[in-house]
N, C-alpha and C. Protein backbone atom coordinates (compact mmCIF):
# COMPACT_ATOMS: atom_id res chain seq x y z
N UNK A 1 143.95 213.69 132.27
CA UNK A 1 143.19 213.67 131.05
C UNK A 1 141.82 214.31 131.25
N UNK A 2 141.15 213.81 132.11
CA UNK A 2 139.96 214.36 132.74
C UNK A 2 140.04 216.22 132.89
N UNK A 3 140.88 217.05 133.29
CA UNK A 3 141.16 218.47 133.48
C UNK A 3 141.10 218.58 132.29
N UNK A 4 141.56 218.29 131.03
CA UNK A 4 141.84 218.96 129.85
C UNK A 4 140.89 218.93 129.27
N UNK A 5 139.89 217.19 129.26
CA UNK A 5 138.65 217.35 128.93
C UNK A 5 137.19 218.07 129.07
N UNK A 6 137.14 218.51 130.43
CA UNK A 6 136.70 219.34 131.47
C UNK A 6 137.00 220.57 131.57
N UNK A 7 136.57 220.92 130.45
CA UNK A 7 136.45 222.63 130.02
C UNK A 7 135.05 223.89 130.29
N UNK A 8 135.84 224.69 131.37
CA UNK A 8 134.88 225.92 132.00
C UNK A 8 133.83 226.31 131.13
N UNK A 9 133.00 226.14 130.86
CA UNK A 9 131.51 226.85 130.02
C UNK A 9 131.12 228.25 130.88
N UNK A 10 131.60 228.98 131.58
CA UNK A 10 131.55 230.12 132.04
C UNK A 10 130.54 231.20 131.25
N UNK A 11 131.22 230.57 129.73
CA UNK A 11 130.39 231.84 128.87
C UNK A 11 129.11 231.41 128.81
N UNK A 12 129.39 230.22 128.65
CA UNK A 12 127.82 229.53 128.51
C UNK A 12 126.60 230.93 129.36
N UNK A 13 127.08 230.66 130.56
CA UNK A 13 126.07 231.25 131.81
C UNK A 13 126.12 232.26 131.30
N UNK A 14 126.96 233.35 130.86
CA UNK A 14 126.27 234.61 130.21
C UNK A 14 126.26 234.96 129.89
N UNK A 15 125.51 233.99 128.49
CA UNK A 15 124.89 234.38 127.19
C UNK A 15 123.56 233.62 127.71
N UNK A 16 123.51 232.63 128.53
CA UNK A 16 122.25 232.04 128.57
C UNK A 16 121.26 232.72 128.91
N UNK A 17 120.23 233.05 128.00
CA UNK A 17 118.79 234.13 128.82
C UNK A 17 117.57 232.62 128.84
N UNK A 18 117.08 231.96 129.47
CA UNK A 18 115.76 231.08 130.01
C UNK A 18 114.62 231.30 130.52
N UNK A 19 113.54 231.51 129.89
CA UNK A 19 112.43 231.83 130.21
C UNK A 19 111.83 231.03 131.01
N UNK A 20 112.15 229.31 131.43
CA UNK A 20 111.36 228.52 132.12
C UNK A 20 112.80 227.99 132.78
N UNK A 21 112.80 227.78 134.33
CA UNK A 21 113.69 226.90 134.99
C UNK A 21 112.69 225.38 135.59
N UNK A 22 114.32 224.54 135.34
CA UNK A 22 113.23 223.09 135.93
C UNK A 22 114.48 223.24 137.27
N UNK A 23 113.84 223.18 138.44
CA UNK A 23 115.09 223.15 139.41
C UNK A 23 114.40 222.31 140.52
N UNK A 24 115.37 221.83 141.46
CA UNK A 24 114.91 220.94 142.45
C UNK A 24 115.67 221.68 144.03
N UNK A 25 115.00 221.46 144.74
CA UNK A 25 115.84 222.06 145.77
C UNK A 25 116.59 221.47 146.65
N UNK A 26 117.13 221.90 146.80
CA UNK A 26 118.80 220.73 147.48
C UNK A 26 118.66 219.56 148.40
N UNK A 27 117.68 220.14 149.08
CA UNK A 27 117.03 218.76 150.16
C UNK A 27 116.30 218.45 149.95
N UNK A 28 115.83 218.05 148.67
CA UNK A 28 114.98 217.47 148.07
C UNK A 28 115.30 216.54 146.69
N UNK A 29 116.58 216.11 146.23
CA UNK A 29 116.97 215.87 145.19
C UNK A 29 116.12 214.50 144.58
N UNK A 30 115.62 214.37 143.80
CA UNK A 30 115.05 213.12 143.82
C UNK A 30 115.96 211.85 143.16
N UNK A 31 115.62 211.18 143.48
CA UNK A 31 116.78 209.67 142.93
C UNK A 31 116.45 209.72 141.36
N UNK A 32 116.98 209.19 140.23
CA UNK A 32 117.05 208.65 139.50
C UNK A 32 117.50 209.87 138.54
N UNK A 33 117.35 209.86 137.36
CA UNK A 33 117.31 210.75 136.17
C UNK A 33 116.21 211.56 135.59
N UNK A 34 115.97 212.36 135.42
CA UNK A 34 114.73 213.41 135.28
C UNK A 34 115.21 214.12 133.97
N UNK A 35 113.95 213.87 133.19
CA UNK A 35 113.89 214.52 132.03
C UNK A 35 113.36 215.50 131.48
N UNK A 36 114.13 216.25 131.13
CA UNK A 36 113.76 217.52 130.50
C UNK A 36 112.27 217.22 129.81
N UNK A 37 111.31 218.34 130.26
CA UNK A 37 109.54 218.11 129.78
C UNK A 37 110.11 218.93 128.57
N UNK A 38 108.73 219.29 127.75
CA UNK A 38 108.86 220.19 126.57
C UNK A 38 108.79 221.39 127.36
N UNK A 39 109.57 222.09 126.64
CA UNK A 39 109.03 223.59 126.51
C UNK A 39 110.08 224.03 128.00
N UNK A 40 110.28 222.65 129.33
CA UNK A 40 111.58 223.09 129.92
C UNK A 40 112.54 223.51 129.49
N UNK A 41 113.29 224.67 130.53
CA UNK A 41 114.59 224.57 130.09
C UNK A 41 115.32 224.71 131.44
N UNK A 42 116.74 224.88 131.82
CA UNK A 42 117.57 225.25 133.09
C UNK A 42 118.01 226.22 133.35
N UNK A 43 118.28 227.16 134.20
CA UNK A 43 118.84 228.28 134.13
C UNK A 43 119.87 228.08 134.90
N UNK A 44 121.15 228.09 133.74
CA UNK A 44 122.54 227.53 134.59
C UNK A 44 122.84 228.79 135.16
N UNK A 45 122.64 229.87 135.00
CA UNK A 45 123.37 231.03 135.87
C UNK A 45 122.64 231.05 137.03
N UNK A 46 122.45 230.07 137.59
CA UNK A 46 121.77 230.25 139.02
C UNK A 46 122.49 229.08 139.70
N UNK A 47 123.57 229.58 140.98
CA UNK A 47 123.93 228.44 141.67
C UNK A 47 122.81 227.22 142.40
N UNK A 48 122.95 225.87 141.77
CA UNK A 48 122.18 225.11 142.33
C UNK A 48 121.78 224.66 144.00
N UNK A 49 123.10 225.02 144.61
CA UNK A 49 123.10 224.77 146.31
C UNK A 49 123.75 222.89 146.01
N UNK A 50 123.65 222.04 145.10
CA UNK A 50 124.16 221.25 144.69
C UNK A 50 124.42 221.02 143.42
N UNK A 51 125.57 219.75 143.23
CA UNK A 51 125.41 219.22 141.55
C UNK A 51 124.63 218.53 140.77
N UNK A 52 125.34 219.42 139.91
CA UNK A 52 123.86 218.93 138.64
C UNK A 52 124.20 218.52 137.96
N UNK A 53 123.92 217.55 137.15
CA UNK A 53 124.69 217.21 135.75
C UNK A 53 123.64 216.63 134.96
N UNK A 54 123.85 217.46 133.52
CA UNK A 54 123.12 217.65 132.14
C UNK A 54 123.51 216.76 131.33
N UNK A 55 122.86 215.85 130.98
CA UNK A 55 123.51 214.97 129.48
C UNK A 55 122.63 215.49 128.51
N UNK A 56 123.42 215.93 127.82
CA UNK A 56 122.78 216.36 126.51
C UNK A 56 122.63 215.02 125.14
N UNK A 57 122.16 214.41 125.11
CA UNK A 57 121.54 213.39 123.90
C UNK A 57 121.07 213.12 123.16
N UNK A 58 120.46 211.98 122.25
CA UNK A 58 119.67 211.90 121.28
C UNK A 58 119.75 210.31 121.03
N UNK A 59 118.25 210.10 120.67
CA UNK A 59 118.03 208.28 120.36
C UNK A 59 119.03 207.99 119.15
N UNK A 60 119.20 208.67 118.70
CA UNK A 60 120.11 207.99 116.97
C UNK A 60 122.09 207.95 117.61
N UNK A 61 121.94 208.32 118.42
CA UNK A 61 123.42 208.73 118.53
C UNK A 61 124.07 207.50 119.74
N UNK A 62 125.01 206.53 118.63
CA UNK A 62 125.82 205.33 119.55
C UNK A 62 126.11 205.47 120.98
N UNK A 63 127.20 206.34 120.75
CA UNK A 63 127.95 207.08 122.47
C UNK A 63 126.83 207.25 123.12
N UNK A 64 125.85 208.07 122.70
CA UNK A 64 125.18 208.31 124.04
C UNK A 64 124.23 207.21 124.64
N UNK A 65 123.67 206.26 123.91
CA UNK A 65 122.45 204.74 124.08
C UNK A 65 124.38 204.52 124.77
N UNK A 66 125.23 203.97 124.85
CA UNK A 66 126.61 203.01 125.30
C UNK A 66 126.42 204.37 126.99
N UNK A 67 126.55 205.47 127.26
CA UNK A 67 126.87 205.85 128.27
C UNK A 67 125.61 206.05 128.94
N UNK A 68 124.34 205.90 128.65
CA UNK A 68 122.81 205.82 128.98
C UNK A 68 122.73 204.89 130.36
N UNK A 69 123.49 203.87 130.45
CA UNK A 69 123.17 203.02 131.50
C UNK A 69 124.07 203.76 132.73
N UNK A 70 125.11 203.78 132.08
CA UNK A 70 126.43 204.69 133.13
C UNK A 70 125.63 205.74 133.77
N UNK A 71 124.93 206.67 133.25
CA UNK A 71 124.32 207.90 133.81
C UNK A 71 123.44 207.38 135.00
N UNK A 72 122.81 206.52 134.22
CA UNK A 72 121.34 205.72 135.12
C UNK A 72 122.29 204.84 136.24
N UNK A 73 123.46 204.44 136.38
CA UNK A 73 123.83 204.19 137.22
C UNK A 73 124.37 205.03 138.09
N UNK A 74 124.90 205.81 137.52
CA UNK A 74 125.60 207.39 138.66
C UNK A 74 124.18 208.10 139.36
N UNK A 75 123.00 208.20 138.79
CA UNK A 75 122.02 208.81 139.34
C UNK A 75 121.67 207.89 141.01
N UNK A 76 121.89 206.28 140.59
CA UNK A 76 121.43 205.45 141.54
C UNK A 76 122.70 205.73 142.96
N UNK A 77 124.15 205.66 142.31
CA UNK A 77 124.78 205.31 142.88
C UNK A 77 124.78 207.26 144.17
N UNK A 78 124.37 208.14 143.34
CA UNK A 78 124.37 209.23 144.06
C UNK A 78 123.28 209.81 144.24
N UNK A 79 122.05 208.97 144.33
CA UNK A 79 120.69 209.87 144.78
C UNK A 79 120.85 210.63 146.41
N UNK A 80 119.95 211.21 145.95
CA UNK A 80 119.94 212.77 146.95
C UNK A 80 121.21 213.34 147.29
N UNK A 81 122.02 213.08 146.68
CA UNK A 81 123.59 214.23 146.81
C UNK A 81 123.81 214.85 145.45
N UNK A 82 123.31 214.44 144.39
CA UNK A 82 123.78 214.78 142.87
C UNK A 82 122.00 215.04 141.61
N UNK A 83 121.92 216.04 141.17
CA UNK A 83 120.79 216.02 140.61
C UNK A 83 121.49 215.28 138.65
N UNK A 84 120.60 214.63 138.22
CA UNK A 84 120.35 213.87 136.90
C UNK A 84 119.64 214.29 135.80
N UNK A 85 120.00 215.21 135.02
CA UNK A 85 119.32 215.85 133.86
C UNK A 85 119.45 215.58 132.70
N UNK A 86 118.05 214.48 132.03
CA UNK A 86 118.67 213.82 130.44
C UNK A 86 117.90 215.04 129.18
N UNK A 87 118.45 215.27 128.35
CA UNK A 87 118.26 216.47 127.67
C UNK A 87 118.33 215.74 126.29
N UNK A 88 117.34 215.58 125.57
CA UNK A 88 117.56 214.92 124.36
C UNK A 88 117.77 216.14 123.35
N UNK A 89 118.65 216.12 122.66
CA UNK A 89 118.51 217.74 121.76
C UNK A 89 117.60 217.58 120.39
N UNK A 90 117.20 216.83 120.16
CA UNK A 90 116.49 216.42 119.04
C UNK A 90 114.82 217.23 119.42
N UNK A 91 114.43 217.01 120.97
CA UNK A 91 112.92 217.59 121.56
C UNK A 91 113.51 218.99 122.11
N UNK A 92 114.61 219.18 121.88
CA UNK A 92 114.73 220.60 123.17
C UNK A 92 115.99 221.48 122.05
N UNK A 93 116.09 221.15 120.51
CA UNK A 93 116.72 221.89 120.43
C UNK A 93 116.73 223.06 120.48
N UNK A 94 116.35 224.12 120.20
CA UNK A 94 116.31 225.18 120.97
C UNK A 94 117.71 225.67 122.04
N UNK A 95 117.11 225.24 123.37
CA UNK A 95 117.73 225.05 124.73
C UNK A 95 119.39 224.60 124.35
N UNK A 96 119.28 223.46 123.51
CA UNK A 96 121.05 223.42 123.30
C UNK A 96 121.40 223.86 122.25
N UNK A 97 120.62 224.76 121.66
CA UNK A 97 121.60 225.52 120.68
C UNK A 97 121.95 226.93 121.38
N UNK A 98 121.65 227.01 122.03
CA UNK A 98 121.50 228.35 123.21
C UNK A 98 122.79 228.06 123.90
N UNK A 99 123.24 226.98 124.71
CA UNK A 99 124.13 226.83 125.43
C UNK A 99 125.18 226.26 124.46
N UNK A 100 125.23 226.18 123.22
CA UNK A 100 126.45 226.32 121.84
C UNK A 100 126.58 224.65 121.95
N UNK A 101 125.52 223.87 122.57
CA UNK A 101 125.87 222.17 122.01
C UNK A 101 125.95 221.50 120.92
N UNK A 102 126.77 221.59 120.09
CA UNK A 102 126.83 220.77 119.28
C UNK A 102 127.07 220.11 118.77
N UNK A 103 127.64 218.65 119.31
CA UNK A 103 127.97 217.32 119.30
C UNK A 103 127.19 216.37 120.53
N UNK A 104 127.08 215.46 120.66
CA UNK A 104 126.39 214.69 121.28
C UNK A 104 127.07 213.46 121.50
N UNK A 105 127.31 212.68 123.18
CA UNK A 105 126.66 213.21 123.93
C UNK A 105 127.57 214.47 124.70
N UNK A 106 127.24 215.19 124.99
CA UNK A 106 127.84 216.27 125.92
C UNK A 106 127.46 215.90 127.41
N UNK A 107 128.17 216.26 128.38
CA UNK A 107 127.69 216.62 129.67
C UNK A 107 128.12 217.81 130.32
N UNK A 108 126.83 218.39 130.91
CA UNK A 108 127.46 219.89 131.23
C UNK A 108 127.32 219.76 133.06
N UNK A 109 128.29 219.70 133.82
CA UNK A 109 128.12 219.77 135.42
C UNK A 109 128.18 221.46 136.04
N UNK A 110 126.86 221.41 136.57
CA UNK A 110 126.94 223.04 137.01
C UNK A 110 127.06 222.30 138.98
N UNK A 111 128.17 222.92 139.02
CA UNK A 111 128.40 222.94 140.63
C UNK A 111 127.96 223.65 141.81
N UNK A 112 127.62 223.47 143.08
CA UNK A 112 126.89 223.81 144.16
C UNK A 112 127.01 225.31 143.93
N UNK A 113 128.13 225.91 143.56
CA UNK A 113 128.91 227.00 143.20
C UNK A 113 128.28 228.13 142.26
N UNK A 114 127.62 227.48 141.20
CA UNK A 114 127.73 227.60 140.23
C UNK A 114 128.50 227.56 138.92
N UNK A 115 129.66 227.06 139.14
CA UNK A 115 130.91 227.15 138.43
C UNK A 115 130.47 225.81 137.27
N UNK A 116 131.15 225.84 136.10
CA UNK A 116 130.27 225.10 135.22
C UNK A 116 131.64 224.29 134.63
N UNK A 117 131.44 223.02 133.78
CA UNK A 117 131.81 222.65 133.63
C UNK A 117 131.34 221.62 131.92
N UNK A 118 132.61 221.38 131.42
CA UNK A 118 131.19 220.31 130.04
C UNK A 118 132.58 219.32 129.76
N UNK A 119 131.66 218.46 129.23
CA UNK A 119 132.47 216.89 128.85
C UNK A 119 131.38 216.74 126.98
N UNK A 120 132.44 216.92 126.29
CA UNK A 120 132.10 216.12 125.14
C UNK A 120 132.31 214.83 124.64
N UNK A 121 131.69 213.72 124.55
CA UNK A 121 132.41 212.72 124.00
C UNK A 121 131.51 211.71 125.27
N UNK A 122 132.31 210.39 124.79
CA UNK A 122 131.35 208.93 126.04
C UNK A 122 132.95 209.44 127.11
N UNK A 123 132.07 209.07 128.29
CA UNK A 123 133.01 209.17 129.85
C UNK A 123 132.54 207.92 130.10
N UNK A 124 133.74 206.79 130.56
CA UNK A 124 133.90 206.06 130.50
C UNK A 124 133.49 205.98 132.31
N UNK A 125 132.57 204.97 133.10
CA UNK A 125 131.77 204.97 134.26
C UNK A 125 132.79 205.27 135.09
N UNK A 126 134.50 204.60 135.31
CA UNK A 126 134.94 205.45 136.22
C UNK A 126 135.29 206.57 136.07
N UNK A 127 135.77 207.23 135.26
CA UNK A 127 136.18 209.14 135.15
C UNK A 127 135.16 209.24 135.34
N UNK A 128 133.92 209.35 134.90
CA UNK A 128 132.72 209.60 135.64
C UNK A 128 132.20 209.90 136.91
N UNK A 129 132.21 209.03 137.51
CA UNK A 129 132.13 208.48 138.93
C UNK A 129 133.14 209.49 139.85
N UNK A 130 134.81 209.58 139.29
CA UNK A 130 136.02 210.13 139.79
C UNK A 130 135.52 211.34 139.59
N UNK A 131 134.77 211.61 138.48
CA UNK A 131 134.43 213.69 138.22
C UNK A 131 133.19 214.06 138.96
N UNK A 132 132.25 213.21 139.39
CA UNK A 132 131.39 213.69 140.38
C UNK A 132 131.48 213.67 141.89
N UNK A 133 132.47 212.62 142.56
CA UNK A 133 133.25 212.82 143.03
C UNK A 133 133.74 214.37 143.48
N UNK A 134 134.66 214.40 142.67
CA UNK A 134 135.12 215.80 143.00
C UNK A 134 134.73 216.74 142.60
N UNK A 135 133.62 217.07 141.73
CA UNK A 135 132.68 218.10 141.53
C UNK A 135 131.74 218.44 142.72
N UNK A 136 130.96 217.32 143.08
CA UNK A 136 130.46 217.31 144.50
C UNK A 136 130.49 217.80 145.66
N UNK A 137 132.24 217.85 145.90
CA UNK A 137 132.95 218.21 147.42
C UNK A 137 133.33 219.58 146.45
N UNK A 138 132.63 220.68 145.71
CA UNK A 138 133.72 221.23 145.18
C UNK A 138 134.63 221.80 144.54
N UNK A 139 135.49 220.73 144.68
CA UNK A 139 136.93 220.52 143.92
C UNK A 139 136.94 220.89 142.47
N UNK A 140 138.09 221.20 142.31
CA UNK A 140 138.30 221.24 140.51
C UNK A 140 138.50 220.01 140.21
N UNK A 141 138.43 219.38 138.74
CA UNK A 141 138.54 217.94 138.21
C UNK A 141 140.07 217.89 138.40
N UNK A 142 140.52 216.82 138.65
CA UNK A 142 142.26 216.66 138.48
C UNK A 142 142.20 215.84 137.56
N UNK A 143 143.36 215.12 137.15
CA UNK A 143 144.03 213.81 136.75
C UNK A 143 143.97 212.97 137.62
């Protein structure tokens, strides 16, 4: 279920043009969740050297306040191996209308690789957990 949901954003990367990158450097990842400032944005066409993962959100929107703790727990459960990017689209629209977001919450995982990845909809903490997992080492998402 997870593979089918877990659809390549490839194009995303290039169409994306970003005038400001927020990036962290691999041995340096900091623990928790980090939020997009104003006027940030990411430049996914640049392999990170690790994973990243983007929640794209907003305060009015159910799914995403219900998967808010899940994230904040995946950030804990994978500090310094996995970077945490909360993206409210309401302060940054702009930035996700650029990368074609439009439903909420989204998550977009750009891999060590660069190879990209997006989840629409609430991910329930273990597929979660199971997709960073193998995003991490990597891997393509399985079943």
């Amino acid at each position: 279920m997870i593979i089918r949901k877990l659809l390549s954003a490839a194009i995303l990367a290039v169409s994306l043009a970003t005038p400001a990158v927020a990036s962290t450097a691999a041995d340096s990842i900091p623990a928790g969740v980090q939020e997009l400032k104003r006027g940030e944005t990411i430049d996914i066409k640049k392999a990170p050297g690790h994973l990243v993962i983007i929640d794209f959100n907003a305060t009015w929107c159910g799914p995403c306040r219900r998967f808010s703790p899940i994230f904040k727990a995946a950030a804990q459960k994978f500090k310094n191996e996995v970077e945490f990017v909360s993206v409210d689209i309401d302060r940054h629209r702009d930035f996700a209308q650029s990368l074609g977001i439009t439903s909420v919450p989204t998550l977009l995982f750009i891999r060590a690789d660069g190879k990209l990845f997006s989840w629409v909809g609430f991910l329930p903490q273990d597929e979660f957990f199971k997709a960073i997992e193998q995003l991490k080492s990597d891997k393509d998402v399985t079943e």
